[in-house]
C-alpha atoms as a PDB file:
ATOM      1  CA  UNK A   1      -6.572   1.222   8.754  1.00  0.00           C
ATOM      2  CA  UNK A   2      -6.802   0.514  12.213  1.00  0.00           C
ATOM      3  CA  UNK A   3      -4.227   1.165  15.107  1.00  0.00           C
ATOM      4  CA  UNK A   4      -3.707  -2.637  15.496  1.00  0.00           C
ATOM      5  CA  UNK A   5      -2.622  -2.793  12.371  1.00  0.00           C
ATOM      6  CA  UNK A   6      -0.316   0.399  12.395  1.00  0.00           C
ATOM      7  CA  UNK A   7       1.077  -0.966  15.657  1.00  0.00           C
ATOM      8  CA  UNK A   8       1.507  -4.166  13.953  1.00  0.00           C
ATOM      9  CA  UNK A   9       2.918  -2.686  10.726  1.00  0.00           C
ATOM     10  CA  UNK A  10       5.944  -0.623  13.399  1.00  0.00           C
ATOM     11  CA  UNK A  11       7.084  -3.599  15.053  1.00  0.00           C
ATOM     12  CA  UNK A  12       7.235  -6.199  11.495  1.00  0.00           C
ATOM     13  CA  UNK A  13       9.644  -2.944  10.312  1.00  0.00           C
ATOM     14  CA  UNK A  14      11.645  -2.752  14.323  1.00  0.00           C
ATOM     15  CA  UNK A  15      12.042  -6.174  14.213  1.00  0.00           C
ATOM     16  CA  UNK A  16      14.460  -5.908  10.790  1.00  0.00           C
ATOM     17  CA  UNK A  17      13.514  -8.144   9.149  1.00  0.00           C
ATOM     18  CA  UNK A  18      14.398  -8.447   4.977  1.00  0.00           C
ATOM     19  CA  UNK A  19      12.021  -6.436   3.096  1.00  0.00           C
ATOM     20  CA  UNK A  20      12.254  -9.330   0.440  1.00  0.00           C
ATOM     21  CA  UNK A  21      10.677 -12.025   3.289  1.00  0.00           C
ATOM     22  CA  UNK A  22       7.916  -9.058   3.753  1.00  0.00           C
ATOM     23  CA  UNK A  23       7.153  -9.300   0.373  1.00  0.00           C
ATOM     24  CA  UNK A  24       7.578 -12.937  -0.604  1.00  0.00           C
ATOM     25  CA  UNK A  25       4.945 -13.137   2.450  1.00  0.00           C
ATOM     26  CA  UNK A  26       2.335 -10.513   1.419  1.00  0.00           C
ATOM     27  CA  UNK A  27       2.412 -11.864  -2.177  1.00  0.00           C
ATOM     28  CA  UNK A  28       2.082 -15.795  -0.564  1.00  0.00           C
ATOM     29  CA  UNK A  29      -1.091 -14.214   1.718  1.00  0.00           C
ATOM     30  CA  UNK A  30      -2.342 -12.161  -1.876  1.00  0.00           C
ATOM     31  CA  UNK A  31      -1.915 -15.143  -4.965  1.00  0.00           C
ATOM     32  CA  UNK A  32      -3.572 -18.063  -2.300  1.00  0.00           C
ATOM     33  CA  UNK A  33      -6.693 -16.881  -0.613  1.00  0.00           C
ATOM     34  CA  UNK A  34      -7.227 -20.378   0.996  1.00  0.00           C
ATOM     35  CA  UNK A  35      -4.226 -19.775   3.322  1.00  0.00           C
ATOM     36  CA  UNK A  36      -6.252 -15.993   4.376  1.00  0.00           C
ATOM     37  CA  UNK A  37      -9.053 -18.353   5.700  1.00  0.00           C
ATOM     38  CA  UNK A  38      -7.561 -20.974   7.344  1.00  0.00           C
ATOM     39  CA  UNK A  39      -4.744 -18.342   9.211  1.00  0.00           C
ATOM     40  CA  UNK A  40      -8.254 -16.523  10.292  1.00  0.00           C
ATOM     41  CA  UNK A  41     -10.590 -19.123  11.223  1.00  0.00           C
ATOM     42  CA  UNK A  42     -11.618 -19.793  14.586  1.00  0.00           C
ATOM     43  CA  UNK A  43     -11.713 -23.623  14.025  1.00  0.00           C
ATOM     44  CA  UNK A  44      -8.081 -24.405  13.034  1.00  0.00           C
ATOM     45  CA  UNK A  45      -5.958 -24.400  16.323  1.00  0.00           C
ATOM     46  CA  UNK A  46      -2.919 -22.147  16.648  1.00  0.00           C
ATOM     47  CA  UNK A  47      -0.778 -25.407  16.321  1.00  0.00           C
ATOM     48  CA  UNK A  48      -2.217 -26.038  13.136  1.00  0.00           C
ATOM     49  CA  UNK A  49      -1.520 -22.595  11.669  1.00  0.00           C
ATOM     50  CA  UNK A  50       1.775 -22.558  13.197  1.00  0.00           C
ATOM     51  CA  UNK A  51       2.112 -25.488  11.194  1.00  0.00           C
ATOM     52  CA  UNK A  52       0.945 -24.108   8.015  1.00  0.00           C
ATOM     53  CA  UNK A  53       2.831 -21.038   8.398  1.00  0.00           C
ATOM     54  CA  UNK A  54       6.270 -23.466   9.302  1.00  0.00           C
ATOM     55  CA  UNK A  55       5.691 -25.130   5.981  1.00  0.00           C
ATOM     56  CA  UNK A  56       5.094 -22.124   3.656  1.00  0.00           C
ATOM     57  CA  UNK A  57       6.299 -18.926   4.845  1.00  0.00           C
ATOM     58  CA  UNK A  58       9.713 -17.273   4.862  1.00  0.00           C
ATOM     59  CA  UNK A  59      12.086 -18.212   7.927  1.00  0.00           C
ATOM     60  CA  UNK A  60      12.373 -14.688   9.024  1.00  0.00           C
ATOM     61  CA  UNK A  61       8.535 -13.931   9.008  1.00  0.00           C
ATOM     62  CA  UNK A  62       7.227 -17.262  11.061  1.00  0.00           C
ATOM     63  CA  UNK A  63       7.725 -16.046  14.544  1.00  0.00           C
ATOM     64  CA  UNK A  64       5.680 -12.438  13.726  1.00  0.00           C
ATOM     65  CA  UNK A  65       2.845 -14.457  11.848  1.00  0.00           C
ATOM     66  CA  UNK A  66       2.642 -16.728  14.487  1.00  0.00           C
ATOM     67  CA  UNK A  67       2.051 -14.243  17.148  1.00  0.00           C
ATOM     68  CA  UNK A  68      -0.352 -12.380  14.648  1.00  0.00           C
ATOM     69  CA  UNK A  69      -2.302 -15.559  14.631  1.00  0.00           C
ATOM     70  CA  UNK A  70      -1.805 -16.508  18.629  1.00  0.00           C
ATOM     71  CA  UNK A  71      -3.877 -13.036  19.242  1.00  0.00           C
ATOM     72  CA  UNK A  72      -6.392 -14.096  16.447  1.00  0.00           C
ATOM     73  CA  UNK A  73      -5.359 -10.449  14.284  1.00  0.00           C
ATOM     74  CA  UNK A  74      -4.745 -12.812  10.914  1.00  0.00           C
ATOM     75  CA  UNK A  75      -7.108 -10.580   9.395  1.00  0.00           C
ATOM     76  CA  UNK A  76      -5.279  -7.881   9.767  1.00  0.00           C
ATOM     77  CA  UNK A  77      -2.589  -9.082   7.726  1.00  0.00           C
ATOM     78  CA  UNK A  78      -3.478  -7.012   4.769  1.00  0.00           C
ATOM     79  CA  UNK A  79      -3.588  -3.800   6.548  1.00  0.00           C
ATOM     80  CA  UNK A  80      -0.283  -5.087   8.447  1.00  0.00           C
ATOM     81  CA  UNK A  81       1.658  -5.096   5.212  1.00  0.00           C
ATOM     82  CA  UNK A  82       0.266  -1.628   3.561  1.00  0.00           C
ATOM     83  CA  UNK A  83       1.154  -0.282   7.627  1.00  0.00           C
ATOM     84  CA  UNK A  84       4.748  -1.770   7.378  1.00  0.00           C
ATOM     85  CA  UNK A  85       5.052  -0.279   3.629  1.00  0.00           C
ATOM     86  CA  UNK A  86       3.671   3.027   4.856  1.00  0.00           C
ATOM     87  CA  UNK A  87       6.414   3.068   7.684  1.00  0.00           C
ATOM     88  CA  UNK A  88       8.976   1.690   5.565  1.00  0.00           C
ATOM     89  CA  UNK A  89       8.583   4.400   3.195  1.00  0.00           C
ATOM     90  CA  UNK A  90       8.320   7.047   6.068  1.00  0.00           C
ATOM     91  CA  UNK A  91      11.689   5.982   7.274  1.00  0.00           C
ATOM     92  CA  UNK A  92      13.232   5.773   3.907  1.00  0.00           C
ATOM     93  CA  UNK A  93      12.147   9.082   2.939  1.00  0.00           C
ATOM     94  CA  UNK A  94      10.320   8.106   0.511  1.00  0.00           C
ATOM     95  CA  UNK A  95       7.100   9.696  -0.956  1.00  0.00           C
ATOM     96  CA  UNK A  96       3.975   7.696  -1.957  1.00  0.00           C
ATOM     97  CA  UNK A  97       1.336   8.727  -4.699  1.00  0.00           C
ATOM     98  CA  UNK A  98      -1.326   7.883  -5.846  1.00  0.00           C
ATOM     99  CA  UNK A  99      -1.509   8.766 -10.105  1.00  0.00           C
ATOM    100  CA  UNK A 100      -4.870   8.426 -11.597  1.00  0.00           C
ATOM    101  CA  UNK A 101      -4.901   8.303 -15.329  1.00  0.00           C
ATOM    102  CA  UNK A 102      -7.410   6.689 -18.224  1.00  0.00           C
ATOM    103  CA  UNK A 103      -4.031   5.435 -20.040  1.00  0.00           C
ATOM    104  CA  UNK A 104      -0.536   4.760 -18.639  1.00  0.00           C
ATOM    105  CA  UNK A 105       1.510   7.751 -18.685  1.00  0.00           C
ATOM    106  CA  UNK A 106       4.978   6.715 -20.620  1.00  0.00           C
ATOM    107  CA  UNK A 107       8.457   6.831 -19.143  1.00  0.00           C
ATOM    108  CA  UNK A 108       9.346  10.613 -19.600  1.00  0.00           C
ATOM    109  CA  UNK A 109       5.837  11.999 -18.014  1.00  0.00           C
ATOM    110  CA  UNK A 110       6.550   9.298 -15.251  1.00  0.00           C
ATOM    111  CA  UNK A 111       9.793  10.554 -14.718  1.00  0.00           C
ATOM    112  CA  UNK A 112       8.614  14.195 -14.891  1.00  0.00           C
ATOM    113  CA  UNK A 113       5.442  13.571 -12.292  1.00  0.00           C
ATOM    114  CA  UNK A 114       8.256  12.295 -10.101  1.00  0.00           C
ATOM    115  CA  UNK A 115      10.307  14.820 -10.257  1.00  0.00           C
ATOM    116  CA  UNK A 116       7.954  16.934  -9.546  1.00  0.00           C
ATOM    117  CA  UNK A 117       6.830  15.331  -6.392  1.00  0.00           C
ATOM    118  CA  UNK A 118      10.605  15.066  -5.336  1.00  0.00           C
ATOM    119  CA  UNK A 119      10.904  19.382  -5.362  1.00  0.00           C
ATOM    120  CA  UNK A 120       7.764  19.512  -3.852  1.00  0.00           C
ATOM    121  CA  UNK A 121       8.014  17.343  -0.926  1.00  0.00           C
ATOM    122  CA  UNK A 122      11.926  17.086  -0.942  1.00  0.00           C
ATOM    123  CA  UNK A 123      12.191  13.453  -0.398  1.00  0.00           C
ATOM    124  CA  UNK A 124      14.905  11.235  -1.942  1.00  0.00           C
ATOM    125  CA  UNK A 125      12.439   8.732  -3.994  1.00  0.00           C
ATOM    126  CA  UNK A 126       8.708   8.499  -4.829  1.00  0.00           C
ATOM    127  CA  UNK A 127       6.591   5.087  -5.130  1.00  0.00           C
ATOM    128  CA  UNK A 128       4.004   6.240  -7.488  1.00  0.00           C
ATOM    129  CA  UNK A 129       1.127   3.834  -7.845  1.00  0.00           C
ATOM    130  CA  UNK A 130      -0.611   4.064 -11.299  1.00  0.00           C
ATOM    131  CA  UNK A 131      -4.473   3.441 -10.864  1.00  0.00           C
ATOM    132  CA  UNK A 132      -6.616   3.826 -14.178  1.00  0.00           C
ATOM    133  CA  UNK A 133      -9.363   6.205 -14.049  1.00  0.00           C
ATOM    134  CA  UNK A 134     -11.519   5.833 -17.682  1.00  0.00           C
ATOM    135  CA  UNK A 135     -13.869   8.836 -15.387  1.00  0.00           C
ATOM    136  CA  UNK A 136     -11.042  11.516 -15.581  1.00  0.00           C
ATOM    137  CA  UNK A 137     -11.473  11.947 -19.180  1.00  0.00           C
ATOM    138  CA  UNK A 138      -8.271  12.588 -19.894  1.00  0.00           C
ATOM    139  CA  UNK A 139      -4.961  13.707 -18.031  1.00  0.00           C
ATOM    140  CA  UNK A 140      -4.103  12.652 -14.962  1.00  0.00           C
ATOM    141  CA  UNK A 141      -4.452  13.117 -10.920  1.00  0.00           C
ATOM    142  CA  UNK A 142      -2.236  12.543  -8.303  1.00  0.00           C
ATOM    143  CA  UNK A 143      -3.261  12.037  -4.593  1.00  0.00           C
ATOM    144  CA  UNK A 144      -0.485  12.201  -1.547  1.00  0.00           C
ATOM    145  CA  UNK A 145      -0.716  12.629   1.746  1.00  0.00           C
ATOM    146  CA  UNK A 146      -3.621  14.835   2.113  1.00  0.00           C
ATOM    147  CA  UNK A 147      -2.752  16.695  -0.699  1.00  0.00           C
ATOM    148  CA  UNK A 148      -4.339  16.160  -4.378  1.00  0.00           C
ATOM    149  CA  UNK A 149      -2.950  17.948  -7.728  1.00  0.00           C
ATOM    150  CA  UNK A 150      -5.911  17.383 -10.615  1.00  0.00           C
ATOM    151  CA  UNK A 151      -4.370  17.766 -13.991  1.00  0.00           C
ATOM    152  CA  UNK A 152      -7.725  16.211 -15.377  1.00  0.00           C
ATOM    153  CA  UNK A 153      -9.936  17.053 -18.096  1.00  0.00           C
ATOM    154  CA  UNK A 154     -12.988  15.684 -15.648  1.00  0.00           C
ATOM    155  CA  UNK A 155     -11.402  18.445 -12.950  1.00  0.00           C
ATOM    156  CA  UNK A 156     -10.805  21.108 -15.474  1.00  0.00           C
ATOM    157  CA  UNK A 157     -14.786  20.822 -16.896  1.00  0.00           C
ATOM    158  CA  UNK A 158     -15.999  20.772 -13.021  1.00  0.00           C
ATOM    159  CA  UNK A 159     -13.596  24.254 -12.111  1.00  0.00           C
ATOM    160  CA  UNK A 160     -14.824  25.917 -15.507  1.00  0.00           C
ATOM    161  CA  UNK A 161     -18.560  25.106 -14.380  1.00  0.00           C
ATOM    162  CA  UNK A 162     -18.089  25.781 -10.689  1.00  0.00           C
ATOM    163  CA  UNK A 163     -16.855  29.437 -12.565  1.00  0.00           C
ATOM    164  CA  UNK A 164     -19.750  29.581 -14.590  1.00  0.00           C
ATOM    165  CA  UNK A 165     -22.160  29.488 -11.244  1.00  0.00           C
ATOM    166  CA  UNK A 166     -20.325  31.950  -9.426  1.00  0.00           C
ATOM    167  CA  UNK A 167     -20.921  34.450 -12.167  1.00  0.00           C
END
């Protein structure tokens, strides 16, 4: 992630505007890739794109995307969001994670992962993302901040063999 985008990401949060526009926005930019190239491409003229993002974008998000556009950083717009949900989350208190698992963990081992990432980094929520992982085996990891906790069966083999060398 650059620092454009961070930067970016800061002022979309200090401007206050809804989280719900943020998100109806980054979904719109996600679901119709079309709108991606025309709000980067060099050929459509910033009153063209101001139109299209007049027509189709939440009220309180058209000024920001138009200046994101004016400086030709429409690109960015991906990293923008993930920077403003990163800073959201810092401000909120709230922890992200990353949980790698071959099968989806169920609602009490959710609940119990966050918990456990709750005492540990003594925040008031966590936003655990659930990637699968068929490489892990079995069990589960979870990545956050620069921190990683390996509950794996793929981890557990590669300790027992790392062991087994040192011996």
């Amino acid at each position: 992630m650059t620092q454009t985008s961070i930067n970016y990401g800061k002022v979309l949060y200090e401007l206050s505007i809804p989280k719900e526009a943020v998100e109806v926005s980054r979904r719109i930019l996600e679901e119709v890739g079309e709108l991606s190239v025309v709000l980067e491409s060099p050929v459509v003229t910033l009153a063209e794109k101001e139109r299209v993002i007049e027509r189709i974008f939440p009220q309180e998000m058209k000024n920001f995307l138009c200046i994101v556009c004016k400086y030709a950083h429409a690109s960015l717009l991906p990293e923008i969001f993930q920077a403003y949900q990163d800073y959201y989350n810092e401000q909120h208190k709230i922890l992200t994670a990353d949980l790698y698992c071959v099968s989806a963990p169920s609602e009490a081992q959710l609940e119990g992962i966050r918990k456990f990432l709750l005492d540990r980094y003594h925040t008031q929520d966590a936003e655990i993302r659930i990637i699968k992982d068929e490489s892990l085996v079995g069990g589960f990891l979870i990545r956050t901040h620069d921190q990683e906790f390996d509950y794996s069966l793929k981890g557990r083999i590669n300790a027992l063999q790392q062991k087994l060398i040192w011996r």
